[in-house]
Protein backbone atom coordinates (compact mmCIF):
# COMPACT_ATOMS: atom_id res chain seq x y z
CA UNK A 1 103.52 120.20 143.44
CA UNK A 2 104.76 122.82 141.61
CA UNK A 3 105.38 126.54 142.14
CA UNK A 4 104.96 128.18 138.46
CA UNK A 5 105.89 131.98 137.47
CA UNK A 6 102.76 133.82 136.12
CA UNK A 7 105.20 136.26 134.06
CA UNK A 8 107.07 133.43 132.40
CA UNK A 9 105.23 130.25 132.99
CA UNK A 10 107.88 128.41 134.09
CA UNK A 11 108.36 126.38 136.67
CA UNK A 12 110.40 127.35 139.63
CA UNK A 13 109.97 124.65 142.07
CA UNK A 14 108.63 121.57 142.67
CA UNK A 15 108.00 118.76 144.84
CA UNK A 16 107.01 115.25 144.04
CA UNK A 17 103.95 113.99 146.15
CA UNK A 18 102.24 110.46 145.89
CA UNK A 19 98.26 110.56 145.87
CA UNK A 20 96.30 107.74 147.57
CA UNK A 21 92.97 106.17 146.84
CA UNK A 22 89.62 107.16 148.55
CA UNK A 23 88.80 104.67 151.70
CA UNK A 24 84.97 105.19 151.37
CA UNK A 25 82.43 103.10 152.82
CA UNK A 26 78.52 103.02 152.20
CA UNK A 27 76.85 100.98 155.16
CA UNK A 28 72.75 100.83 154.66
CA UNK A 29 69.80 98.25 154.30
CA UNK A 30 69.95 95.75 151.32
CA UNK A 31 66.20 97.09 150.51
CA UNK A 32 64.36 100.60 151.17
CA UNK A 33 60.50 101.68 151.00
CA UNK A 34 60.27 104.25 147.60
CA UNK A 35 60.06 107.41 149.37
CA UNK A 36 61.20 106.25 153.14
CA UNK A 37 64.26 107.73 154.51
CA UNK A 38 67.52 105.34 154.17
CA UNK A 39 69.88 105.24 157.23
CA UNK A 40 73.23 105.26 155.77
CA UNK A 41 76.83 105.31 157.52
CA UNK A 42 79.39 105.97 155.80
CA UNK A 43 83.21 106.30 156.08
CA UNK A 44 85.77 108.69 153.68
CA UNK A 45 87.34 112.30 153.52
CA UNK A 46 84.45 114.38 154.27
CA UNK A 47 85.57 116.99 152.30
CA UNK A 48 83.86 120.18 152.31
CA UNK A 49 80.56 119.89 149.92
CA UNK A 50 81.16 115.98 149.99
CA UNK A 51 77.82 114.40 149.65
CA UNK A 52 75.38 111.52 149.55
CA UNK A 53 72.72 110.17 147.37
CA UNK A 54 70.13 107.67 146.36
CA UNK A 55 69.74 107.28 142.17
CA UNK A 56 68.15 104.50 140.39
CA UNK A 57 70.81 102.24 138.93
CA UNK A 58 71.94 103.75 135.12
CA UNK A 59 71.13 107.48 136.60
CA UNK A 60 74.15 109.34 134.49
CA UNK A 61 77.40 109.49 136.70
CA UNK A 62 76.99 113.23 138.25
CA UNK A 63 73.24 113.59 138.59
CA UNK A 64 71.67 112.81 141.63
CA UNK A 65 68.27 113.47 143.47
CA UNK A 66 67.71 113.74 147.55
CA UNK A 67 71.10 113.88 149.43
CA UNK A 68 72.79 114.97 152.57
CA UNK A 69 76.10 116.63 153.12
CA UNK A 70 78.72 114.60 154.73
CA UNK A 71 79.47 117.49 157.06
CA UNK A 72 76.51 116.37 158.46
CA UNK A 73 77.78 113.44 159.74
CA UNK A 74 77.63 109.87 159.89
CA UNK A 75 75.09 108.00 159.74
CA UNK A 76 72.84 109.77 157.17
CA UNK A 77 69.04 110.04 156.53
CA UNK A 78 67.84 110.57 152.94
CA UNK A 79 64.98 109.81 151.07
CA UNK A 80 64.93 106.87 148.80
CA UNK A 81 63.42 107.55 145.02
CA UNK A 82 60.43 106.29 144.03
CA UNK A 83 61.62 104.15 141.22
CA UNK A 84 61.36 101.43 141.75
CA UNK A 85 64.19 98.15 141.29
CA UNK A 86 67.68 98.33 141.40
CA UNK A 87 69.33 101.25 142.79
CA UNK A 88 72.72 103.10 143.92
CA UNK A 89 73.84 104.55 146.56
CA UNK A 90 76.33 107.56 145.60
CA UNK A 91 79.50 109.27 147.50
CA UNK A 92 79.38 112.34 145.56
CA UNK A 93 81.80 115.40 145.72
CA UNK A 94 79.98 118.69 144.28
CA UNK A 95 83.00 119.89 142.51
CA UNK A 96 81.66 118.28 139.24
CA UNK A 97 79.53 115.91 140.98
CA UNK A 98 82.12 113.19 140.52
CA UNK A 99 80.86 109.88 142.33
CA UNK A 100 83.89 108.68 144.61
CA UNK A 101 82.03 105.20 145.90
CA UNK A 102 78.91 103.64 145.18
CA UNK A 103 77.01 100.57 146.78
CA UNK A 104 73.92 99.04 145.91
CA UNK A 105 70.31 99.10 147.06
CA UNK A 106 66.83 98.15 146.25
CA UNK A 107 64.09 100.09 146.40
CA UNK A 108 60.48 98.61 146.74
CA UNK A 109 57.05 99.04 147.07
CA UNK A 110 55.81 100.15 150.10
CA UNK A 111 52.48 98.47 151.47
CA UNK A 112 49.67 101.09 150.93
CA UNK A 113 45.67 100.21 151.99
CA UNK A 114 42.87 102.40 151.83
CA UNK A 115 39.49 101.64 152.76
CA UNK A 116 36.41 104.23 152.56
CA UNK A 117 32.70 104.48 151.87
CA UNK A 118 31.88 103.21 147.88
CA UNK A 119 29.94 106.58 147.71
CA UNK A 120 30.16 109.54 148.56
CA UNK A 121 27.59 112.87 147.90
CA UNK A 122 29.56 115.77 146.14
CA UNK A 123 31.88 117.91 147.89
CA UNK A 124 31.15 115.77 151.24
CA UNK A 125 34.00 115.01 153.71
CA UNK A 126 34.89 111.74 152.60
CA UNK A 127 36.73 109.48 156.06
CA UNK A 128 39.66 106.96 154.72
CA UNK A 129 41.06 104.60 156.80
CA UNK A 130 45.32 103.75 155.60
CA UNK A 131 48.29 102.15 156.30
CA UNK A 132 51.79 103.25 154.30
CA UNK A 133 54.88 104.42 154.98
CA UNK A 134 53.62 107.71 156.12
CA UNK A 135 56.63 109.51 154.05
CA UNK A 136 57.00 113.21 154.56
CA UNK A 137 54.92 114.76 152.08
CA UNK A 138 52.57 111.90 151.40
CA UNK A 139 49.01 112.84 151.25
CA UNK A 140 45.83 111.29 150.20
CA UNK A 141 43.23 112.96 147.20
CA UNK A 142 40.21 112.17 145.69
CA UNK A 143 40.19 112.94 141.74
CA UNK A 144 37.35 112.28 138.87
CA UNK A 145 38.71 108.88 137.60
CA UNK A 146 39.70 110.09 134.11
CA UNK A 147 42.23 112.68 136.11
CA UNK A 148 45.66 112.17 134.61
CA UNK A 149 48.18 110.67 137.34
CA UNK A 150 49.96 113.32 139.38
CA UNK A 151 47.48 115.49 139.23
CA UNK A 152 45.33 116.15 143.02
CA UNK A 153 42.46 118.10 143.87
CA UNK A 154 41.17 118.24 147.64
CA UNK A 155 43.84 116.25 149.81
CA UNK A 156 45.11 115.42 153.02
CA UNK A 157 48.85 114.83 154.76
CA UNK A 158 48.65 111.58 156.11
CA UNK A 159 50.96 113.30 158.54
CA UNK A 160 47.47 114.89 158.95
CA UNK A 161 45.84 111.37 161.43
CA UNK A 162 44.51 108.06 160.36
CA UNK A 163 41.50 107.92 159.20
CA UNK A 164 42.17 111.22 157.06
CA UNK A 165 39.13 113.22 155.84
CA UNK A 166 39.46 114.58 151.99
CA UNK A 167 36.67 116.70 150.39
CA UNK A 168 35.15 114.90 147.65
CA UNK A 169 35.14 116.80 144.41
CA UNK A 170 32.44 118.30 143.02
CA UNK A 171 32.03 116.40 139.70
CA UNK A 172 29.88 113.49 140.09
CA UNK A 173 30.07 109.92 138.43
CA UNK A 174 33.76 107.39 139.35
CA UNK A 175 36.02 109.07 141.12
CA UNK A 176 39.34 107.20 142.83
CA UNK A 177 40.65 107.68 145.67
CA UNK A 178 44.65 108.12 145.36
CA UNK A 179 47.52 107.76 148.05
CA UNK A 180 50.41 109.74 146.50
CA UNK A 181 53.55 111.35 147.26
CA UNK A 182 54.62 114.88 147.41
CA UNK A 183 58.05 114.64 145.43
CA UNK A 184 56.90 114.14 141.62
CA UNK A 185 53.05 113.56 142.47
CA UNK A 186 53.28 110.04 141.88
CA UNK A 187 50.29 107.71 142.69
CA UNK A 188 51.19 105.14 144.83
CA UNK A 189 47.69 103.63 145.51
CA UNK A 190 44.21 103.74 144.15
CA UNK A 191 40.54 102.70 145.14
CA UNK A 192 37.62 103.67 143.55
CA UNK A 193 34.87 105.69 144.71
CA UNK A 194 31.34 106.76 143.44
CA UNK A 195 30.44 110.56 143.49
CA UNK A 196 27.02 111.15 143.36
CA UNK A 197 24.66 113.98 143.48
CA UNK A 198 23.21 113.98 147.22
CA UNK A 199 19.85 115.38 148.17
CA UNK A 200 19.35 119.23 148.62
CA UNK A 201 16.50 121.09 149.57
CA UNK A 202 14.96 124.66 149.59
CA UNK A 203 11.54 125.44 150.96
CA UNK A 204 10.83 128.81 151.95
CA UNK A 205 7.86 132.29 151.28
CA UNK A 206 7.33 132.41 147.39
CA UNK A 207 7.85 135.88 147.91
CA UNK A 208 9.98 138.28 150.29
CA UNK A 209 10.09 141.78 150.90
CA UNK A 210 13.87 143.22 149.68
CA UNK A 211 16.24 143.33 152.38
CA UNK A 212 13.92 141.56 154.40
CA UNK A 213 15.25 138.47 156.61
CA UNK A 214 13.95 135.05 154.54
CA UNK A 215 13.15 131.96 156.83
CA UNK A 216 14.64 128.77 154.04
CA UNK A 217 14.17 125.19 155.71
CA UNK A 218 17.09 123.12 154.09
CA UNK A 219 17.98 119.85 153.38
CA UNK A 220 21.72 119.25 152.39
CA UNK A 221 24.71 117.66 152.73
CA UNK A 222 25.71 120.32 155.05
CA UNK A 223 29.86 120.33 154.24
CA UNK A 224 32.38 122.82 155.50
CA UNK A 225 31.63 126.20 154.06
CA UNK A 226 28.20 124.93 152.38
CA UNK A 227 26.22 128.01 152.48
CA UNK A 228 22.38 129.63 151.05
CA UNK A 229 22.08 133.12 149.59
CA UNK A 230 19.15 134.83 148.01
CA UNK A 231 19.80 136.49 144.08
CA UNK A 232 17.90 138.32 141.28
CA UNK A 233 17.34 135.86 138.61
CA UNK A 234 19.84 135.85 136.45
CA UNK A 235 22.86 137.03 138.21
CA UNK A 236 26.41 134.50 137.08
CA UNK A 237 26.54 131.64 139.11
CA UNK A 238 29.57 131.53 141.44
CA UNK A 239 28.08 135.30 142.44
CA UNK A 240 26.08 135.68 145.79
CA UNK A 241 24.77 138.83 147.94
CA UNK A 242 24.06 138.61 151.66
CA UNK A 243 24.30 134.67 152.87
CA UNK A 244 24.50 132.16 155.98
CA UNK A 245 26.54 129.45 156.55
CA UNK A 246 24.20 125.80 157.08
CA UNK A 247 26.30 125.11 159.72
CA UNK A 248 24.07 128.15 161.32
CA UNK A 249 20.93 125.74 161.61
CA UNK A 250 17.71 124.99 160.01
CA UNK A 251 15.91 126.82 159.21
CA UNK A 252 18.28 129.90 158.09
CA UNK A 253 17.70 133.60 157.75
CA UNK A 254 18.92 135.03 154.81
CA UNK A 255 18.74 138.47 153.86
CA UNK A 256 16.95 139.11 150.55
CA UNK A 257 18.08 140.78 147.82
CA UNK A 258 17.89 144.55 147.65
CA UNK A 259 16.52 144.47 144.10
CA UNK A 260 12.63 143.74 143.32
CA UNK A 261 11.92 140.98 140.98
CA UNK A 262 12.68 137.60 140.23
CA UNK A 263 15.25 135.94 142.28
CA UNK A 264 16.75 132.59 143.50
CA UNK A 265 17.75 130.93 146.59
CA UNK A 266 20.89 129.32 146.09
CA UNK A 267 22.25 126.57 148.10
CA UNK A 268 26.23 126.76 147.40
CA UNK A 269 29.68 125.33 148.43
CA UNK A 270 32.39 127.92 149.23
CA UNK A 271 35.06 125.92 147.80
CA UNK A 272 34.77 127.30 143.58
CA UNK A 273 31.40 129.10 144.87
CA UNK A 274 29.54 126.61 143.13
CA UNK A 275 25.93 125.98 143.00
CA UNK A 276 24.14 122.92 144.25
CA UNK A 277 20.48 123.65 144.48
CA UNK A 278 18.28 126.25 143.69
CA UNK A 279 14.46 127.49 143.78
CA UNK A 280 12.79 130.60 142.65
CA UNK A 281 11.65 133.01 145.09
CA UNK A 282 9.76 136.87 144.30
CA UNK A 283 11.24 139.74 145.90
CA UNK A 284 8.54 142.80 146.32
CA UNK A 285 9.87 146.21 146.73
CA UNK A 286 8.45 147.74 150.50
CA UNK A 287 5.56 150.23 150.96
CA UNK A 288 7.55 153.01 152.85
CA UNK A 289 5.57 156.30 154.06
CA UNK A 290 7.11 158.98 155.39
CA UNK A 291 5.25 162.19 157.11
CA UNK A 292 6.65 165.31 158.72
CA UNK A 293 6.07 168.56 159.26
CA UNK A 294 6.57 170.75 156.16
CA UNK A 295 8.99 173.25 157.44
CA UNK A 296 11.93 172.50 160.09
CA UNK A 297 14.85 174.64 161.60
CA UNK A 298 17.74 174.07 160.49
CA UNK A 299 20.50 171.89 162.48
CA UNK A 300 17.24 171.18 165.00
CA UNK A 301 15.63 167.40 165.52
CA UNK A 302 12.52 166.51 163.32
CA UNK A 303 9.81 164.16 164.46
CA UNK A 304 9.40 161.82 161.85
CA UNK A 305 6.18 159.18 161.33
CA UNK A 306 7.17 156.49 158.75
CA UNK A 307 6.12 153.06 157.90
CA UNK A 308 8.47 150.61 156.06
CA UNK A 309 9.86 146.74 156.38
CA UNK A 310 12.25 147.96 159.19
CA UNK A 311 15.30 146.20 158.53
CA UNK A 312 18.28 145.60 160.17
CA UNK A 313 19.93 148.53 159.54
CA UNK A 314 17.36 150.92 157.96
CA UNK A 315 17.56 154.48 159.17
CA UNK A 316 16.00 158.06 157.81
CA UNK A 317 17.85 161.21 157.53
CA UNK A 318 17.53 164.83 156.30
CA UNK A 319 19.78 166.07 153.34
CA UNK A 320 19.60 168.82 150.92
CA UNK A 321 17.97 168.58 148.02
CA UNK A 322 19.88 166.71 145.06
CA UNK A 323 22.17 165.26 147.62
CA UNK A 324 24.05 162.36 145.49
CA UNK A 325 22.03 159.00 146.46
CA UNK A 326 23.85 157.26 149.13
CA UNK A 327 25.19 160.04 151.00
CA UNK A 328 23.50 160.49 154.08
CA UNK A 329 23.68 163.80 157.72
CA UNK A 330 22.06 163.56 160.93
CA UNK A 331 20.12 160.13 160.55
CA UNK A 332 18.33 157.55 163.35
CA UNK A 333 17.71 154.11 162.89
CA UNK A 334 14.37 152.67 162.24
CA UNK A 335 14.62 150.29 165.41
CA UNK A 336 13.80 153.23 167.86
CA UNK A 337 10.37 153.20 166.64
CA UNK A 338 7.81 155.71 164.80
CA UNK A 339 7.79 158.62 165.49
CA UNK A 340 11.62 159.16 164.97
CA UNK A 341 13.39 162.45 165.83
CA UNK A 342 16.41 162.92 162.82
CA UNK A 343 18.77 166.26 163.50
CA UNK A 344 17.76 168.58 160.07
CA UNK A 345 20.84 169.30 157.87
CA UNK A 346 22.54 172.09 158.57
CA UNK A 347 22.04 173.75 154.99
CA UNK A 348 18.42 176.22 154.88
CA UNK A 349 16.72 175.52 151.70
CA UNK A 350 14.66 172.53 150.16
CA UNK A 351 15.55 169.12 151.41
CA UNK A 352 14.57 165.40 151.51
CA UNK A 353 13.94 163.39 153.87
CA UNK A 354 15.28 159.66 153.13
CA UNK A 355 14.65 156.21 153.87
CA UNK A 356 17.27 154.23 153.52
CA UNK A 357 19.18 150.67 154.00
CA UNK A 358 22.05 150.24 155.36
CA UNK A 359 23.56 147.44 152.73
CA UNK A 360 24.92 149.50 150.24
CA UNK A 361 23.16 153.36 151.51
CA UNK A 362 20.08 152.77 149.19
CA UNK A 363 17.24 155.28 148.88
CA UNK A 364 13.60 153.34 149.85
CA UNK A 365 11.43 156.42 149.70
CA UNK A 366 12.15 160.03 150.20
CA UNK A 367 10.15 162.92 151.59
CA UNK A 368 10.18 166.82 150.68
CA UNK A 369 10.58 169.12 153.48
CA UNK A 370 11.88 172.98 153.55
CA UNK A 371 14.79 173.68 156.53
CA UNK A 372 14.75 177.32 157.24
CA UNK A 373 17.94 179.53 158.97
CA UNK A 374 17.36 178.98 162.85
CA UNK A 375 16.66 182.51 164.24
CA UNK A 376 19.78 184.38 165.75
């Protein structure tokens, strides 16, 4: 040891000492599952950022992949890679990731079966029975067959239960089924599987009243978050307006479409929105009639006779004249019957009175009527 000036750089003491060799031990399993944690004791200084790790043999001196510090005590748990073949086990310190001991190890395949239906209808819930080393992380996918390795679509921790249930994708034709692990995506079993179109059906009215409720008798594969909504022809697919969930029953009441005109049921899947089935359906705009008295008093109910689809939601109120569409006073729902009694805005002068839906404040039909001062 020495003592060194840091004016002069000269030494001004010193003290011979005599430096010893490691005494580092690696105790583990000859062989270990790719991806399974590797009990390891282990003897040796325990320094301070000391650690321990599991490379494939020829990994450059200084990298390494999982570890554990030695702080943490002996034995260790750390994952094995997933390379398979000969392998080391490294006594690393951090200060330049020098190894201090090594021992070797072999890492091997671990046993992976799947078993599951040969087909399977397009974005069903697809049940596969395994058996692996249940590795944290691993999980189970179903991908088009072309899909490069380590890519995944729907999937499943086999953490998850045995049999697990993945979502099939969407794109029909061979598909494979892959066990794979987390770390690096690698694919560590594979069985193939059909995807095929499945049946889906749409009967209901050729035509519906907008913003009426639509009766649609369905036949589908009925998966999580399949649902039907009603369109105007034309509208992007992946786009829908007021819907219901299959799970809901059969048959289903969907609310049509607000605008008149050709249209579509759509029977879709919530996962990408994407469209499944589809028939064409005409949506009629409704004969509304409204009838009051030509004059009312300002701020003071009006008995109101109307006629109209009565929707869930529909209502009539009183506004001035050239009120912005969609604004809406004093109003009463159609469900309390005809006649209706709506409070008269506040504002003397010419005025409307307005049918109107509640999904998105739309004008039906509109009325005039004058609202005079109330007498003080």
């Amino acid at each position: 040891m020495r003592y060194i000036s840091g004016i002069s750089g000269k030494i001004l003491a010193s003290q011979a000492i005599t430096l010893t060799e490691f005494q580092i031990t690696l105790e583990a399993a000859e062989e270990a599952t790719a991806g399974a944690p590797v009990e390891i004791t282990w003897t040796g200084p325990g320094y301070e950022s000391d650690f321990i790790t599991i490379v494939p043999k020829g990994t450059e001196d200084g990298k390494y992949e999982k570890w554990a510090y030695t702080k943490a005590g002996s034995p260790l748990s750390i994952e094995a890679p997933y390379e398979l073949g000969a392998a080391e086990i490294r006594y690393m310190n951090e200060q330049g990731n020098v190894v201090l001991a090594r021992r070797p190890i072999t890492i091997v395949k671990g046993g992976v079966t799947m078993k599951a239906a040969a087909e399977a209808n397009k974005g069903s819930t697809v049940s596969i029975e395994w058996s692996g080393p249940d590795n944290k992380g691993d999980f189970i996918t179903i991908v088009p067959k072309d899909m490069e390795d380590g890519k995944y679509a729907k999937w499943a921790y086999t953490k998850s239960g045995n049999p697990a249930e993945v979502e099939a994708p969407y794109e029909t034709g061979a598909a494979e089924i892959r066990y794979m692990n987390e770390t690096g995506n690698i694919v560590l079993a594979r069985i193939p599987i059909t995807i095929t179109e499945g049946k889906i059906t749409l009967e209901a009215p050729a035509e519906a009243v907008s913003g009426s409720a639509v009766s649609i008798k369905w036949e589908g594969p009925d998966n999580k978050g399949d649902f039907i909504t009603i369109v105007p022809k034309g509208t992007e697919d992946g786009k829908y307006e007021k819907w219901a969930y299959t799970t809901a029953g059969n048959p289903l009441e969907v609310i049509a479409s607000f605008t008149p005109g050709d249209a579509e049921i759509r029977y879709m899947n919530e996962t990408g929105n994407i469209v499944l089935a589809r028939t064409a359906i005409k949506i009629t705009a409704p004969v509304v009639t409204l009838k009051s008295a030509a004059q009312a008093i300002a701020g003071e109910p009006v008995a109101i006779e109307w006629t109209g689809p009565d929707n869930n939601g529909d209502f009539i109120t009183i506004v001035p004249k050239g009120t912005e569409d969609g604004q809406y006073e004093g109003w009463a729902y159609t469900n309390t019957g005809s006649p209706t009694n709506v409070t008269a805005t506040a504002t003397p002068g010419e005025a409307e009175i307005r049918y109107m839906n509640e999904d998105g404040n739309r004008v039906l039909a509109r009325a005039a009527i004058s609202i005079i001062a109330a007498e003080e």
